[in-house]
C-alpha atoms as a PDB file:
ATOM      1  CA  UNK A   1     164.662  39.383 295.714  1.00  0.00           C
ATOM      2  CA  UNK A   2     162.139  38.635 293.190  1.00  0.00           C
ATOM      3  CA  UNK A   3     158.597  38.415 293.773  1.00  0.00           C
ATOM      4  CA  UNK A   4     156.487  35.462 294.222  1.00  0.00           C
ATOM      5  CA  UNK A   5     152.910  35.038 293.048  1.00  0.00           C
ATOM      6  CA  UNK A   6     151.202  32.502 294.693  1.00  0.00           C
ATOM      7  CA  UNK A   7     149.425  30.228 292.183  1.00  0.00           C
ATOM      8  CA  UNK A   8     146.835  26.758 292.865  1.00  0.00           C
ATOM      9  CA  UNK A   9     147.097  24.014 291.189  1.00  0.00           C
ATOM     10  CA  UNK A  10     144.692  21.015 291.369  1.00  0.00           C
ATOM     11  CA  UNK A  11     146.477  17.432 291.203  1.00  0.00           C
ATOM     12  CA  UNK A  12     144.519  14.673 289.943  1.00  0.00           C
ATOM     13  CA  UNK A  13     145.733  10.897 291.116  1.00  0.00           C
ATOM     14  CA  UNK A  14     145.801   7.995 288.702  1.00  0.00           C
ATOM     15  CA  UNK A  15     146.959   4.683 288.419  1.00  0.00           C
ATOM     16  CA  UNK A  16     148.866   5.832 291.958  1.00  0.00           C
ATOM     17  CA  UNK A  17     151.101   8.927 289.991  1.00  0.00           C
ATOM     18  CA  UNK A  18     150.102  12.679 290.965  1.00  0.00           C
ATOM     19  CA  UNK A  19     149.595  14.546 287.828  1.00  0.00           C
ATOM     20  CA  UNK A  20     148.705  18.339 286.824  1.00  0.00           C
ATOM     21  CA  UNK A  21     145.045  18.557 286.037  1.00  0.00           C
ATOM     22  CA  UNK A  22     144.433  22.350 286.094  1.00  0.00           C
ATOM     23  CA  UNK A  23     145.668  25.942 287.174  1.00  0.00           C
ATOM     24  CA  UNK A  24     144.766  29.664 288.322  1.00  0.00           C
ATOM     25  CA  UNK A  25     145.819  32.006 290.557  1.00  0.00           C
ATOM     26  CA  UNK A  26     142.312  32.374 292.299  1.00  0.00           C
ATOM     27  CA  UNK A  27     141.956  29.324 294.481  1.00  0.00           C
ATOM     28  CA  UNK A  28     138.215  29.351 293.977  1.00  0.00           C
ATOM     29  CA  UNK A  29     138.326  28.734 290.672  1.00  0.00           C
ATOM     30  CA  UNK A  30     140.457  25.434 291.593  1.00  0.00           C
ATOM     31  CA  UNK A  31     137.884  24.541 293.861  1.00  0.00           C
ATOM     32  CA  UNK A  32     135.356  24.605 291.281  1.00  0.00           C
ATOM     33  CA  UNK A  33     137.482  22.747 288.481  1.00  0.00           C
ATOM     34  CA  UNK A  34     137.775  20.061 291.492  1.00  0.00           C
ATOM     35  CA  UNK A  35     134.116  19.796 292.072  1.00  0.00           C
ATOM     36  CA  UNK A  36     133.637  19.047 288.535  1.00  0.00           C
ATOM     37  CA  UNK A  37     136.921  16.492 288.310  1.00  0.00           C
ATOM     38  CA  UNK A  38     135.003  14.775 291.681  1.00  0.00           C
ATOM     39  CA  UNK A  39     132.605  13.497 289.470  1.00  0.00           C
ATOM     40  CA  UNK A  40     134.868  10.327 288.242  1.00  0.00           C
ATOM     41  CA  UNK A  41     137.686  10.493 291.009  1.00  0.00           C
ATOM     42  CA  UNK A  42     137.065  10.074 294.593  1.00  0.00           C
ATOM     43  CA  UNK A  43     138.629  13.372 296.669  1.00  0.00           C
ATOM     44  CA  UNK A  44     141.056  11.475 297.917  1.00  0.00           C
ATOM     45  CA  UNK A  45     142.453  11.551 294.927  1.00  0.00           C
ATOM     46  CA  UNK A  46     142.395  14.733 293.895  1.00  0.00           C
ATOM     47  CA  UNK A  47     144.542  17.670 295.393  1.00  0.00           C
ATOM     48  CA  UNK A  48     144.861  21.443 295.716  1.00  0.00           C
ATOM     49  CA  UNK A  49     148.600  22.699 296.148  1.00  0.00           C
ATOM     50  CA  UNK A  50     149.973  26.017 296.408  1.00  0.00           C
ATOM     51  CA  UNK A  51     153.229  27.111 294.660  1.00  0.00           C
ATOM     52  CA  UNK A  52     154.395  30.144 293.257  1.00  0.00           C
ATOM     53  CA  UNK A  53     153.628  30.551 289.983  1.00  0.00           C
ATOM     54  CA  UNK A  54     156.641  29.146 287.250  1.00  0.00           C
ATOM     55  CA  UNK A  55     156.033  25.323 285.409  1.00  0.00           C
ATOM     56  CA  UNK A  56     159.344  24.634 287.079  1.00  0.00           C
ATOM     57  CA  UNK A  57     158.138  24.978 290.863  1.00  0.00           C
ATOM     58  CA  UNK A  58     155.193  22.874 289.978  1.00  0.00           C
ATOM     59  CA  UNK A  59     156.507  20.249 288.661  1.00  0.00           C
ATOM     60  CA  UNK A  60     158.699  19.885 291.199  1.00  0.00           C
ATOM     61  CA  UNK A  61     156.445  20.052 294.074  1.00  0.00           C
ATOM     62  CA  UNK A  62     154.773  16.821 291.970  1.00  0.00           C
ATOM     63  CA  UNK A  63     157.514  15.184 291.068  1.00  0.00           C
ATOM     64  CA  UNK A  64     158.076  15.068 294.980  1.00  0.00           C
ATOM     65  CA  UNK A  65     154.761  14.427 296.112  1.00  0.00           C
ATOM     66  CA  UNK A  66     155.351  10.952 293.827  1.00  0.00           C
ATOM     67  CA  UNK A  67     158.740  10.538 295.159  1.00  0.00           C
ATOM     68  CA  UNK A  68     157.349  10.674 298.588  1.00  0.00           C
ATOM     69  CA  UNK A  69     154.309   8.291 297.376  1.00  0.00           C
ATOM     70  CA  UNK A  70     151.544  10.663 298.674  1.00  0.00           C
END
């Protein structure tokens, strides 16, 4: 079983569609990146996720978080 390396990802929401804004594996750095995106977006529409850490996983976690219509 391979590995997984857990990875955070902030989401940024506009015009109602989820969308990758930025990436690291420390989840402080996120958190920073987030304070600065707060600026021009509300924190209701932005969002930290956890995944592991391939493109493919997350983009799939937002393509279903739009799906869904979080």
């Amino acid at each position: 079983m391979a590995k997984t390396t857990k990875y955070y990802t902030l989401l940024v929401k506009h015009d109602g569609v989820w969308s990758i804004h930025f990436g690291d594996y420390d989840k402080q750095v996120v958190k920073e990146e987030q304070a600065d995106v707060l600026d021009s977006n509300d924190k209701a529409r932005t969002q930290i996720v956890m995944t592991d850490d391939t493109q493919a996983s997350i983009e799939t976690y937002v393509i279903e978080m739009n799906k869904k219509g979080f």
